[in-house]
C-alpha atoms as a PDB file:
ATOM      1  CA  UNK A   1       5.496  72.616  44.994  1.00  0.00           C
ATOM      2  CA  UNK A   2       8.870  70.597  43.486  1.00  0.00           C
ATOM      3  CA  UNK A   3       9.486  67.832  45.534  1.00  0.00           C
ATOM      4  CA  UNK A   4      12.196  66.794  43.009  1.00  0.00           C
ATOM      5  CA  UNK A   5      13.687  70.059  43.728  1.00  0.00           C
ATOM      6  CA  UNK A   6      13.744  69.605  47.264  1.00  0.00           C
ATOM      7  CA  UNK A   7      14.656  65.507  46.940  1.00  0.00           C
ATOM      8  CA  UNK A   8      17.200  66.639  44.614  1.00  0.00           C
ATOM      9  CA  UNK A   9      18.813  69.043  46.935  1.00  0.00           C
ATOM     10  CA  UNK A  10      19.180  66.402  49.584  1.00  0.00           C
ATOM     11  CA  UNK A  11      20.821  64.115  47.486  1.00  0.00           C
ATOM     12  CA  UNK A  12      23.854  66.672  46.254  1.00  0.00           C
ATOM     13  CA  UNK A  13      24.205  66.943  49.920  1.00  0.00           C
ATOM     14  CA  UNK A  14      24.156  63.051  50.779  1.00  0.00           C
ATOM     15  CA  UNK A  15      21.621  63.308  52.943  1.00  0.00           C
ATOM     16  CA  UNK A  16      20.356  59.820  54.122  1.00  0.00           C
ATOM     17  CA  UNK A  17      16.676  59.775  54.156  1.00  0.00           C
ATOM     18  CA  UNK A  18      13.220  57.705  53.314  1.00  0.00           C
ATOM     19  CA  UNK A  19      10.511  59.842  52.065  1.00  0.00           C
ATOM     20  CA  UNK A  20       7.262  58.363  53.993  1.00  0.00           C
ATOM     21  CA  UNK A  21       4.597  60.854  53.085  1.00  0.00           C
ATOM     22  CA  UNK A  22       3.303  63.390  50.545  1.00  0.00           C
ATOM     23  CA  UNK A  23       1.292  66.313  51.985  1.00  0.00           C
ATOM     24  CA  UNK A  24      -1.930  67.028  50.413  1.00  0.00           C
ATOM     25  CA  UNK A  25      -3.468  65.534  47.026  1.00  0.00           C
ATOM     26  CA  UNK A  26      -1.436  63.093  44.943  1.00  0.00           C
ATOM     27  CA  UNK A  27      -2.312  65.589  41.743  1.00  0.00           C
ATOM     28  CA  UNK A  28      -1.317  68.785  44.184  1.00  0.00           C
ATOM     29  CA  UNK A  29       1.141  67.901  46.634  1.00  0.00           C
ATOM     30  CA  UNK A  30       2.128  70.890  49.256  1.00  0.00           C
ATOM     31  CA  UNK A  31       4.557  69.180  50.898  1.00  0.00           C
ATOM     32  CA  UNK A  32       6.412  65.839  51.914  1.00  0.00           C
ATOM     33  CA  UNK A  33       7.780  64.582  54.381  1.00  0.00           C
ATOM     34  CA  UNK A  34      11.274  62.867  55.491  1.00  0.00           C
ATOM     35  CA  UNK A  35      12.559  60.037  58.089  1.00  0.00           C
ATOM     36  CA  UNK A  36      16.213  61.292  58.254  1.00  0.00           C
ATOM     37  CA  UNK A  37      18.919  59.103  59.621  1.00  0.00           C
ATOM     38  CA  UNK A  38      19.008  60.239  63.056  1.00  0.00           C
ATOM     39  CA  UNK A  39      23.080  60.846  62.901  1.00  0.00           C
ATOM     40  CA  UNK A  40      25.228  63.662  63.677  1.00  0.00           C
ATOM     41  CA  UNK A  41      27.333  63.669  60.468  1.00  0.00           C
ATOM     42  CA  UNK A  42      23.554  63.238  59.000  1.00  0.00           C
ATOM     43  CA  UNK A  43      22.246  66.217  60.431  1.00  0.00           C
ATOM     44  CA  UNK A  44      24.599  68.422  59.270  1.00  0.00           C
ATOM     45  CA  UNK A  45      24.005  67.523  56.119  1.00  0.00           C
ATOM     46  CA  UNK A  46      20.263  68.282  56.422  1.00  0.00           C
ATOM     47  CA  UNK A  47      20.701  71.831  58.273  1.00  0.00           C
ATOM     48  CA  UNK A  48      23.097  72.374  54.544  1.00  0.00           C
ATOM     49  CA  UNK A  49      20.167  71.458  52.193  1.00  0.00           C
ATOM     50  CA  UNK A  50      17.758  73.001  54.711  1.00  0.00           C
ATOM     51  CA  UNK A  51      19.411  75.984  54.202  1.00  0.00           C
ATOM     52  CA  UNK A  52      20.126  75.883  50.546  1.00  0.00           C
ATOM     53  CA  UNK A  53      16.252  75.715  49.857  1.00  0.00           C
ATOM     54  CA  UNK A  54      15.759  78.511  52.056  1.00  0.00           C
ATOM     55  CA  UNK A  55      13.665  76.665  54.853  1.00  0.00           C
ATOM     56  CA  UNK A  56      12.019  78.455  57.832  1.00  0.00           C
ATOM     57  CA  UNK A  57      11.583  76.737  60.837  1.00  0.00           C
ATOM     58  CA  UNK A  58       7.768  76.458  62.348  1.00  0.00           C
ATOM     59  CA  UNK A  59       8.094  78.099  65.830  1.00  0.00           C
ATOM     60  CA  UNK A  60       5.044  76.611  67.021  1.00  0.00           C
ATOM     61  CA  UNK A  61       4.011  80.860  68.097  1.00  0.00           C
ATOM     62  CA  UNK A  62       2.797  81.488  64.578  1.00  0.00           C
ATOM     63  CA  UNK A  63       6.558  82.814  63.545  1.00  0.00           C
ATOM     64  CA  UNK A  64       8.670  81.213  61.171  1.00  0.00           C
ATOM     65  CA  UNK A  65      12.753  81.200  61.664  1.00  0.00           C
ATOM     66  CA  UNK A  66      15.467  81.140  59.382  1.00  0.00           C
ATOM     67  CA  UNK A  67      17.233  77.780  59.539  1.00  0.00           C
ATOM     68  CA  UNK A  68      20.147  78.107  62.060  1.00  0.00           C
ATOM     69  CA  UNK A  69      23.834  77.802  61.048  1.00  0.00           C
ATOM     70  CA  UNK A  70      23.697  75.035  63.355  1.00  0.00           C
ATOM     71  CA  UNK A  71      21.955  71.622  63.010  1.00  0.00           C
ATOM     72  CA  UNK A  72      21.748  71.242  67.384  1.00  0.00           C
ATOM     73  CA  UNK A  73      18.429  72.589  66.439  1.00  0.00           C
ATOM     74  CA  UNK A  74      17.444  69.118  65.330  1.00  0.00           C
ATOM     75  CA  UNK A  75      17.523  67.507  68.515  1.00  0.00           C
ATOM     76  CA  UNK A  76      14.829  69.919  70.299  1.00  0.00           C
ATOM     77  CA  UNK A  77      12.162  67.240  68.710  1.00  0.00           C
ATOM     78  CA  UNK A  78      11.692  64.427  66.531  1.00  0.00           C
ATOM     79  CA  UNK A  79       9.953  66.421  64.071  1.00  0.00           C
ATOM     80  CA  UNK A  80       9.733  69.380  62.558  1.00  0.00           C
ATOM     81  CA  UNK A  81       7.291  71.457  59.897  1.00  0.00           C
ATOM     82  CA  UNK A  82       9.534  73.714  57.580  1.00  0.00           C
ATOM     83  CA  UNK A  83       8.618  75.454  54.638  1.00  0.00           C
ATOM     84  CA  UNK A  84      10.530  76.807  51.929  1.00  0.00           C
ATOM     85  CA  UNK A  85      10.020  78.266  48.351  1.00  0.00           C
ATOM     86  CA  UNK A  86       9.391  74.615  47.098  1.00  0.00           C
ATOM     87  CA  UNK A  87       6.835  73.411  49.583  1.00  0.00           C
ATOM     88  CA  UNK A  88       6.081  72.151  53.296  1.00  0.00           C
ATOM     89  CA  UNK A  89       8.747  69.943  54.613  1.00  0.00           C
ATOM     90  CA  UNK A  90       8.429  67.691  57.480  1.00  0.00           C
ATOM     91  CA  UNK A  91      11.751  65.988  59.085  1.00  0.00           C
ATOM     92  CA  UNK A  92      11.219  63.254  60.983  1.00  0.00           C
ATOM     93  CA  UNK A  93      14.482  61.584  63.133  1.00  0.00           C
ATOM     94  CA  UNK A  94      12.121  58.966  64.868  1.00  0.00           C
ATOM     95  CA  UNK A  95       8.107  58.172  63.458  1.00  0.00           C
ATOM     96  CA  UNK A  96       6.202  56.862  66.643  1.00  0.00           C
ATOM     97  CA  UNK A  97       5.312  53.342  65.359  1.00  0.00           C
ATOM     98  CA  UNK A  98       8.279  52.473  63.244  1.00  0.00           C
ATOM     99  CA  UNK A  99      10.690  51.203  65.122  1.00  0.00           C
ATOM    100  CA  UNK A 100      14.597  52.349  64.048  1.00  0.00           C
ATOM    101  CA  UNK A 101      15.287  54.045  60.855  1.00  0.00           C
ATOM    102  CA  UNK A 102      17.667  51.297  59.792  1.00  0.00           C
ATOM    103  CA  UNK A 103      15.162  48.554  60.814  1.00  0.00           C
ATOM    104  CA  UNK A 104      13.125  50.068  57.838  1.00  0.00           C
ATOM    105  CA  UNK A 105      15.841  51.621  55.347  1.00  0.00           C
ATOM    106  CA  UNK A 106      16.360  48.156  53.417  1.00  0.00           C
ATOM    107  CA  UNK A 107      12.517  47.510  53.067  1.00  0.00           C
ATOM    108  CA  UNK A 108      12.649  50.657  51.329  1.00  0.00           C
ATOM    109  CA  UNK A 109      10.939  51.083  47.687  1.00  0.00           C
ATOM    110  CA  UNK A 110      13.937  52.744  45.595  1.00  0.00           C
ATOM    111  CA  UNK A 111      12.265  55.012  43.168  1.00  0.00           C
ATOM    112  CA  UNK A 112      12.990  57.341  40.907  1.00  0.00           C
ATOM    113  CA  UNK A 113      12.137  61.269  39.593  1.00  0.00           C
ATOM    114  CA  UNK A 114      11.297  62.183  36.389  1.00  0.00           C
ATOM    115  CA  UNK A 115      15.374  62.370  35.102  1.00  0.00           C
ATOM    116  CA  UNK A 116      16.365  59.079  36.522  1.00  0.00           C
ATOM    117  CA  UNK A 117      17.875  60.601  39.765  1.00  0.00           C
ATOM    118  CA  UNK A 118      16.683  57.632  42.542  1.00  0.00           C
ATOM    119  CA  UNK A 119      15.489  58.568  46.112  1.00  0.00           C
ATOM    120  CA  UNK A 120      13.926  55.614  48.846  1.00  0.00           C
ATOM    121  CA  UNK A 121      10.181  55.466  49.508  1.00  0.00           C
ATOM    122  CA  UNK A 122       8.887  53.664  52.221  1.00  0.00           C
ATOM    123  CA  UNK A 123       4.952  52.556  51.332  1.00  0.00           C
ATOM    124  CA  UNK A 124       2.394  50.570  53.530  1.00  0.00           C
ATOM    125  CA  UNK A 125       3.153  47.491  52.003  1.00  0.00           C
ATOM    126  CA  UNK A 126       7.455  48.030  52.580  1.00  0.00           C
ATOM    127  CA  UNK A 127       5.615  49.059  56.390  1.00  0.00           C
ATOM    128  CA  UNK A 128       3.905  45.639  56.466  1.00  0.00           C
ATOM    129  CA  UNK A 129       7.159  43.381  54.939  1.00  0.00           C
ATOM    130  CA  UNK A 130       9.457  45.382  57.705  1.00  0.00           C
ATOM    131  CA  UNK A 131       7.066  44.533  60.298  1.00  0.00           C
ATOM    132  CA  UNK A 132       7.393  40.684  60.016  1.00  0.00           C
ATOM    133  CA  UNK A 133      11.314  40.796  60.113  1.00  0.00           C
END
């Protein structure tokens, strides 16, 4: 698993995005997952990185697809299970609960990986402060 790898990846692309989980044990993640900006120019730029980490889709039939060309695949659902050679990847254009994406994008925690590069984290407590604006 290199989540930096895959964060990494979505920021050469400009991808606009909030991680809001990490799959499996905080010593041995296998995944994480992403609120994307739910935005056509934004999509396309997923479907690019999606496809430069050499994601498979989760047909829900116990098959796994090739990321299309195309990002109109995006709209079939608000989320969708991926995996790739760096981990599971969950993209998420609405979370149930949440309200809008840019309702919760500047109660964001900015962080950073392990060479500086800085990514937003949303965390129960940036949950709680969005919740009372």
């Amino acid at each position: 698993m290199d989540i930096e790898h895959i964060l990494r990846t979505l920021n050469d692309h400009g991808v606009d995005y909030i991680v809001i989980a990490v799959l499996g044990e905080p010593h041995k993640p296998r995944g994480i997952g992403i609120w994307i900006e739910d935005t056509e120019a934004n999509r396309i730029e997923v479907n690019f990185a999606l496809q430069e980490l050499g994601c498979q889709n989760d047909t829900g039939e116990n098959a796994w697809k090739t990321t299309p060309a195309s990002p109109e695949w995006l709209l079939q659902d608000n989320q969708h299970r991926l995996n790739c050679p760096h981990g599971i990847l969950e993209i998420f254009r609405a979370v149930k609960g949440l309200g809008s994406y840019e309702s919760f994008k500047p109660n964001a925690s900015i962080r950073s990986m392990q060479d500086g590069e800085l990514y937003y984290s949303l965390s129960m407590e940036d949950v709680k402060k969005a919740s009372f604006h």
